[in-house]
C-alpha atoms as a PDB file:
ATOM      1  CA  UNK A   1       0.209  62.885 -24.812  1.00  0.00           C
ATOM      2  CA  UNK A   2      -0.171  64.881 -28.136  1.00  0.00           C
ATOM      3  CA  UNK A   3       2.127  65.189 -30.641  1.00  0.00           C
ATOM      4  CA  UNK A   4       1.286  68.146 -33.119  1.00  0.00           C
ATOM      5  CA  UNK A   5       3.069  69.112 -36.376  1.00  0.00           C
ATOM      6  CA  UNK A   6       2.928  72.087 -38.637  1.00  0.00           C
ATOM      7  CA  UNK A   7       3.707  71.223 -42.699  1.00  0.00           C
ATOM      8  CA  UNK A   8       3.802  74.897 -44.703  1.00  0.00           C
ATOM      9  CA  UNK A   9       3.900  74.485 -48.697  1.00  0.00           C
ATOM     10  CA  UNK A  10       6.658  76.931 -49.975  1.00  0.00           C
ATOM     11  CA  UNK A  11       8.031  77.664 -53.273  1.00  0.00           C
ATOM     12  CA  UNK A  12      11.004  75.063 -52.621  1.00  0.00           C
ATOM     13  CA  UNK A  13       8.608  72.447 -51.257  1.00  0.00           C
ATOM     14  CA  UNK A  14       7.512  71.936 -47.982  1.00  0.00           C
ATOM     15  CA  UNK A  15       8.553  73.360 -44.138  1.00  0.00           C
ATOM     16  CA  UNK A  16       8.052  71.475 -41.460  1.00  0.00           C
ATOM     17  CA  UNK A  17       7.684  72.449 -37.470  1.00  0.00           C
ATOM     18  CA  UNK A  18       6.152  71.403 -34.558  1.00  0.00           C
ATOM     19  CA  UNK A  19       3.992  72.995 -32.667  1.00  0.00           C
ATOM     20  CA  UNK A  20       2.376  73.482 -29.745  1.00  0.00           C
ATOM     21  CA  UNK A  21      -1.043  73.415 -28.842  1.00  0.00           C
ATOM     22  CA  UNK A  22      -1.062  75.473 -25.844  1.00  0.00           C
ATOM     23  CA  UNK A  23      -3.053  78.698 -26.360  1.00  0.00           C
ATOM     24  CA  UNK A  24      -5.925  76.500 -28.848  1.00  0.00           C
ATOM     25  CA  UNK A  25      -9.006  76.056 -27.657  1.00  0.00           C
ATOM     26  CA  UNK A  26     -11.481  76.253 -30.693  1.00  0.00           C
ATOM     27  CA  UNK A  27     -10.715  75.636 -34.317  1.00  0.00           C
ATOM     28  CA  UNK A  28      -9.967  78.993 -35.551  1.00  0.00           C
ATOM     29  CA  UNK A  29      -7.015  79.244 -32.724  1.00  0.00           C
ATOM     30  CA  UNK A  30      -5.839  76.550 -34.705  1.00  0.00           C
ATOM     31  CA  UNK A  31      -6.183  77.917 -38.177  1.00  0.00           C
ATOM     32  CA  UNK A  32      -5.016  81.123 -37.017  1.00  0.00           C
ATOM     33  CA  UNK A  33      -1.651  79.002 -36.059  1.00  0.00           C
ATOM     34  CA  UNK A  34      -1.518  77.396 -39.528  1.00  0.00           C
ATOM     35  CA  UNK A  35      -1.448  80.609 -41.776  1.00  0.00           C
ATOM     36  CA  UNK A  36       0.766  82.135 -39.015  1.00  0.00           C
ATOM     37  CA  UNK A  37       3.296  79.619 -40.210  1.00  0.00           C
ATOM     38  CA  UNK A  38       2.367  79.740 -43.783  1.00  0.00           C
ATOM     39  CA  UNK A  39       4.330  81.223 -46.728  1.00  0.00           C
ATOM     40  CA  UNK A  40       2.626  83.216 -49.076  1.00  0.00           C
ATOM     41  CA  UNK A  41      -1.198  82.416 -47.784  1.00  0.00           C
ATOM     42  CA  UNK A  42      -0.464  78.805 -49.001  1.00  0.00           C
ATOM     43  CA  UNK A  43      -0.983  75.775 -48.312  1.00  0.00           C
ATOM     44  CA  UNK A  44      -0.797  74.242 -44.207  1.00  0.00           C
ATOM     45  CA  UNK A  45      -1.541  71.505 -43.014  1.00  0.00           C
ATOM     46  CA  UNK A  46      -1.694  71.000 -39.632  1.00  0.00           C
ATOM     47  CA  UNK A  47      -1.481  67.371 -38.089  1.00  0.00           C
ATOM     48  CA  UNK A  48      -2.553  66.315 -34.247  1.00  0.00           C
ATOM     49  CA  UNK A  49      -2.205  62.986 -32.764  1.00  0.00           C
ATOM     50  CA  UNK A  50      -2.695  61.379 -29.784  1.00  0.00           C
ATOM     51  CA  UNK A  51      -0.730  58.314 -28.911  1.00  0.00           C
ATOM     52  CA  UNK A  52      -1.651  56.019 -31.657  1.00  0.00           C
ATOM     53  CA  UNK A  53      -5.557  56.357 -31.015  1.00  0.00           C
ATOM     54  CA  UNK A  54      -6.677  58.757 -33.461  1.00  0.00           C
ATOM     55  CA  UNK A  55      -4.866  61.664 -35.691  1.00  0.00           C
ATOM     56  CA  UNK A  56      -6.389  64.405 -37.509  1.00  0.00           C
ATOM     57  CA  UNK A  57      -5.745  66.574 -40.182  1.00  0.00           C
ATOM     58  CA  UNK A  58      -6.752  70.681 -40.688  1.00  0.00           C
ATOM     59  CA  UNK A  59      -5.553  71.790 -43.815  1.00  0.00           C
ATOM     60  CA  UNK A  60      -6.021  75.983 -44.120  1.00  0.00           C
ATOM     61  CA  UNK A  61      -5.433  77.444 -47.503  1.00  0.00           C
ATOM     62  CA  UNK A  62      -5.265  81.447 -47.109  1.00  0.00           C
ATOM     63  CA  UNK A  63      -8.717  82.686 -45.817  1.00  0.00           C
ATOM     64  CA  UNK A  64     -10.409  80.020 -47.061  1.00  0.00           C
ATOM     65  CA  UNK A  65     -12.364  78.308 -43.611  1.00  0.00           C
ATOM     66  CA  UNK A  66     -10.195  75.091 -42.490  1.00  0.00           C
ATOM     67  CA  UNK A  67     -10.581  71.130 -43.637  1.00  0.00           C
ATOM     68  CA  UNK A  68     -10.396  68.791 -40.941  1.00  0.00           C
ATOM     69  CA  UNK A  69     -10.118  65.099 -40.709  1.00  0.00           C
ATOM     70  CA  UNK A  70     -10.635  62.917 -37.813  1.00  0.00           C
ATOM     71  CA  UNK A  71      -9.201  59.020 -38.212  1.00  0.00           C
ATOM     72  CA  UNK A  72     -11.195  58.253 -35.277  1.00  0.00           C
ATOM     73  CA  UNK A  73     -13.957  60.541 -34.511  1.00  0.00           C
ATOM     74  CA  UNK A  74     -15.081  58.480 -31.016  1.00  0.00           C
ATOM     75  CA  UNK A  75     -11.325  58.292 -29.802  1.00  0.00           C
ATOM     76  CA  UNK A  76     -10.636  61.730 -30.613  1.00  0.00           C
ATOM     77  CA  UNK A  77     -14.110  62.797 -28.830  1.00  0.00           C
ATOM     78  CA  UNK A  78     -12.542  61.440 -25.242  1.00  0.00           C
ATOM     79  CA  UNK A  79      -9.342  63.776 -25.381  1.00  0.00           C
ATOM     80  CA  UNK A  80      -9.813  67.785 -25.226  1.00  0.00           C
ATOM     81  CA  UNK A  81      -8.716  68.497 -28.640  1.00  0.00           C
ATOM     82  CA  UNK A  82     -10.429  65.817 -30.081  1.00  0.00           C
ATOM     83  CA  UNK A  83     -13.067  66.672 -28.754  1.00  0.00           C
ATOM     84  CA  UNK A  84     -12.810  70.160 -30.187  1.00  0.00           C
ATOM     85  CA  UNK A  85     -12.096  69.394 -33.779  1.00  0.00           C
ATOM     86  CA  UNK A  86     -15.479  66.680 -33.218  1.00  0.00           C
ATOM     87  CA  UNK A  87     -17.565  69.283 -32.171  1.00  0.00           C
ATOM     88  CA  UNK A  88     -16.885  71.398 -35.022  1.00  0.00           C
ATOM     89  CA  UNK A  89     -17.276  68.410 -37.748  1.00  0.00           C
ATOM     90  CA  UNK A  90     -20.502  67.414 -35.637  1.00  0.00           C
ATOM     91  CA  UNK A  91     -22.002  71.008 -35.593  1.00  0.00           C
ATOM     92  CA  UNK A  92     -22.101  70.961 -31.884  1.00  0.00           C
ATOM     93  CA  UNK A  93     -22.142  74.360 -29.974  1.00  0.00           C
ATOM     94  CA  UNK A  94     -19.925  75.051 -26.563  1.00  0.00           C
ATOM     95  CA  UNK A  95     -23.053  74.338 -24.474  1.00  0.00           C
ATOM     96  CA  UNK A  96     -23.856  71.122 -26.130  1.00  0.00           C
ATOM     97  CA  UNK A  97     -21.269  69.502 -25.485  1.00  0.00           C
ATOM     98  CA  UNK A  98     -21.461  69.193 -21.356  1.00  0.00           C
ATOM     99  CA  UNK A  99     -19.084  66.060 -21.079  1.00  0.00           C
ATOM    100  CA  UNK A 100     -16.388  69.101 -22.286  1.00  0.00           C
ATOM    101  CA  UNK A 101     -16.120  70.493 -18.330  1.00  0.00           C
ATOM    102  CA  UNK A 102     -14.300  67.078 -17.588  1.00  0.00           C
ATOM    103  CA  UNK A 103     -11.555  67.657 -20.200  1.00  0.00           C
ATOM    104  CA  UNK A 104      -8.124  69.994 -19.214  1.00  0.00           C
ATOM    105  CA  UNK A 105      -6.742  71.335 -22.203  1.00  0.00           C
ATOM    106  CA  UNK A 106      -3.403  69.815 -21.571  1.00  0.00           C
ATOM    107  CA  UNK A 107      -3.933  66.483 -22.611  1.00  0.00           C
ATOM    108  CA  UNK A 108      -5.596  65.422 -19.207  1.00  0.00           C
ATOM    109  CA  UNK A 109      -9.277  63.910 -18.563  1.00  0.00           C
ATOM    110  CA  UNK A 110     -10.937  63.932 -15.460  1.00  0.00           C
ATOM    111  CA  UNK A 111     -12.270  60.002 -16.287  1.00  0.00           C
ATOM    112  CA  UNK A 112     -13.521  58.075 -19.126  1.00  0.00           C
ATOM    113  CA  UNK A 113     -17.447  58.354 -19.970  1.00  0.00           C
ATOM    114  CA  UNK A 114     -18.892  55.555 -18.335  1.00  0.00           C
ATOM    115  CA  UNK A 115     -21.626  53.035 -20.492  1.00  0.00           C
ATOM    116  CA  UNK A 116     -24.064  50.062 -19.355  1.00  0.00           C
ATOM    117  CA  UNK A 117     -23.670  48.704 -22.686  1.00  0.00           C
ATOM    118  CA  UNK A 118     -20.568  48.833 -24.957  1.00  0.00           C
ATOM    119  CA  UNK A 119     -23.210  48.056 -27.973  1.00  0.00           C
ATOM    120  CA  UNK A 120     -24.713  51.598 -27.787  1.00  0.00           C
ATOM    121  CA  UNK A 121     -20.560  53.051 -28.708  1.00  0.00           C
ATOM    122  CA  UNK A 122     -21.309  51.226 -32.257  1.00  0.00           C
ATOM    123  CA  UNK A 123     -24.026  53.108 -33.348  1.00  0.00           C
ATOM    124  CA  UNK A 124     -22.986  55.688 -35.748  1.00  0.00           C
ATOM    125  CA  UNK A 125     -26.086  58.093 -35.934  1.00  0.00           C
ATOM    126  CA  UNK A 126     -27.173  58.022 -32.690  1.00  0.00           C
ATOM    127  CA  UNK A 127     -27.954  61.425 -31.035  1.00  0.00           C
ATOM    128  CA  UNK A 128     -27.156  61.552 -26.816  1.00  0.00           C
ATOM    129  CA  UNK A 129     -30.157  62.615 -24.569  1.00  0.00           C
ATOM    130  CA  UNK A 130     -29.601  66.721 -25.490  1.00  0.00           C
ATOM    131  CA  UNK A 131     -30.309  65.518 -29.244  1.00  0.00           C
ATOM    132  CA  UNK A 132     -26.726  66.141 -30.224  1.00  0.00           C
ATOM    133  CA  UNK A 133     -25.252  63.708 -32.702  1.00  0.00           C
ATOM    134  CA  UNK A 134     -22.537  61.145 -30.943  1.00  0.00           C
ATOM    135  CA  UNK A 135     -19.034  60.828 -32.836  1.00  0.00           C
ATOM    136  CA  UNK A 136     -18.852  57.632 -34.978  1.00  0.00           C
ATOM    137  CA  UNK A 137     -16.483  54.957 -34.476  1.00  0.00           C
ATOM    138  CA  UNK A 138     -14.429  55.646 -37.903  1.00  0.00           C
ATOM    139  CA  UNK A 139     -13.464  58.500 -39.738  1.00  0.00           C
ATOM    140  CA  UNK A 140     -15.247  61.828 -39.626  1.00  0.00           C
ATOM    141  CA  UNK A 141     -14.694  65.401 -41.815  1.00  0.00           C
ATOM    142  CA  UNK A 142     -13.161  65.606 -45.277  1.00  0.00           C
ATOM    143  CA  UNK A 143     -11.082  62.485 -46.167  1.00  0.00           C
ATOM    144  CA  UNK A 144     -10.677  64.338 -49.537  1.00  0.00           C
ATOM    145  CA  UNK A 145      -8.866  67.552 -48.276  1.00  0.00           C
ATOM    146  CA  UNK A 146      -5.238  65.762 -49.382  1.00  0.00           C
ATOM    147  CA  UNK A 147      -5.989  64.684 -52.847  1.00  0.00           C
ATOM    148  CA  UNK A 148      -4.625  67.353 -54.991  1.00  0.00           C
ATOM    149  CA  UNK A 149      -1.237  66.538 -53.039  1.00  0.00           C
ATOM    150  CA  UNK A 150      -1.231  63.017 -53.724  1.00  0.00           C
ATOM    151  CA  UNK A 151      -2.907  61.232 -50.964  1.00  0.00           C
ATOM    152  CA  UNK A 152      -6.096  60.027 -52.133  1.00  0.00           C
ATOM    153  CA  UNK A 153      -9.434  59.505 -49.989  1.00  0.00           C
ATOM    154  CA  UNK A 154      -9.151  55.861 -50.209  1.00  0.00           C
ATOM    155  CA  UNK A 155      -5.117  56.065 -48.878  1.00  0.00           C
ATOM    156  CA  UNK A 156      -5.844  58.546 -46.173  1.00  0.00           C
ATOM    157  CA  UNK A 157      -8.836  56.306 -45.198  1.00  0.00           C
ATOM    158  CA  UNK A 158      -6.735  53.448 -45.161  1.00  0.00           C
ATOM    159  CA  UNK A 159      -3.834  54.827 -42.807  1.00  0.00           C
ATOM    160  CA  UNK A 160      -2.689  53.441 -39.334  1.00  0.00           C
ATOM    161  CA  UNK A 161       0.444  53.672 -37.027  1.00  0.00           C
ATOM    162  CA  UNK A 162       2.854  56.272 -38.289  1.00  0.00           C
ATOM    163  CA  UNK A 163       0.192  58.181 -40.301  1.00  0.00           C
ATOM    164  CA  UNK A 164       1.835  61.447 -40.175  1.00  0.00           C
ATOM    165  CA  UNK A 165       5.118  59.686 -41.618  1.00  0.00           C
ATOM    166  CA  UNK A 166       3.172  58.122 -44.380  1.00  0.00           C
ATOM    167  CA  UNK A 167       2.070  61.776 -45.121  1.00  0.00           C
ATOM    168  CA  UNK A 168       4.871  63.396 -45.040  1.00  0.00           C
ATOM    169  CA  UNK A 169       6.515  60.674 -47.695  1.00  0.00           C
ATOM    170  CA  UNK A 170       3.946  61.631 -50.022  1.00  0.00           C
ATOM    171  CA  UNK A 171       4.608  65.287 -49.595  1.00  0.00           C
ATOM    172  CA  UNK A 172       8.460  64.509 -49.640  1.00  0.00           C
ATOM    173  CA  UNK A 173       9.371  66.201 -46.675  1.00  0.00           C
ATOM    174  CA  UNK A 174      10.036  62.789 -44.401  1.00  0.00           C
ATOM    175  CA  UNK A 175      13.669  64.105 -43.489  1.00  0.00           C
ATOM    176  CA  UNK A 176      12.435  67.655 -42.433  1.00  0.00           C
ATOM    177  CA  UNK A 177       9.585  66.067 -40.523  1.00  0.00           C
ATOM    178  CA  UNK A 178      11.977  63.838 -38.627  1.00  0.00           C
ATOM    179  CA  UNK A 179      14.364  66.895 -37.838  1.00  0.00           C
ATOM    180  CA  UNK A 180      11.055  68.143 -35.296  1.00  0.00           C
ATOM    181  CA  UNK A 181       9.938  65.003 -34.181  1.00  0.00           C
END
């Protein structure tokens, strides 16, 4: 199950909605999402998570090509739009990526990838057997792309549980946040 929030920058502050994730099947779907909600070509960030295994983070500013953060980059890899937002930070094309035809873009998986040795999950610049690179365990993307609003790299690296929450404290719009959860 995903849980997916919008958070536009306005004059006043900050608008918060969530949204759903429906109709996105690449990256741009979802940065054409965020500046549909935005006010002003400013500031969105968009926010995914999926049940306390990974979250990630696109931030879209105007035109400008999307940020994204992964907290988990080998979690997020076994769910469809983790996967997605992986394959873009990992430079993967469509037809790279052949574990993809298990995944259902609604949340579902057709099974878990299957491994002789739980060792070879650790290795963080391994390539699989079509030379593509295989998603760390740990962060992945741009831990910086919150800074200038007042989550460094080191706090965003350092988040767990209610990351979103956290976020949202530091952007001061927790109560708005909570209105869409």
């Amino acid at each position: 199950m995903y849980f997916a929030a919008l958070l536009a920058r306005t004059e006043d502050g900050w608008e918060a909605s969530d949204t759903e994730l429906d109709n996105v099947e690449a990256l741009t779907d979802l940065a054409d999402l965020a500046r549909e909600a935005a006010v002003d070509d400013d500031t969105v960030v968009a926010y995914i998570e999926q049940e306390g295994a990974w979250f990630g983070i696109i931030r879209v500013d105007g035109e400008d090509d999307p940020r994204v953060f992964l907290s988990n980059a080998a979690m997020a890899a076994r769910s469809s739009y983790g996967a997605m937002l992986t394959d873009e930070l990992l430079g993967r094309e469509d037809d790279d990526a052949d574990d993809l035809d298990s995944l259902d873009l609604d949340g579902t998986e057709d099974g878990e990838p299957e491994t002789d040795d739980a060792d070879d999950n650790d290795t963080l610049d391994a390539v699989n057997g079509s030379g593509s690179p295989v998603a760390p365990h740990g962060p992945l993307g741009d831990a910086g792309l919150l800074a200038d609003l007042g989550i460094s790299e080191k706090e965003l690296l350092s988040l767990e549980g209610d990351a979103l929450g956290e976020i949202a404290d530091v952007l001061g719009c927790t109560e708005l946040l909570e209105a869409v959860r």
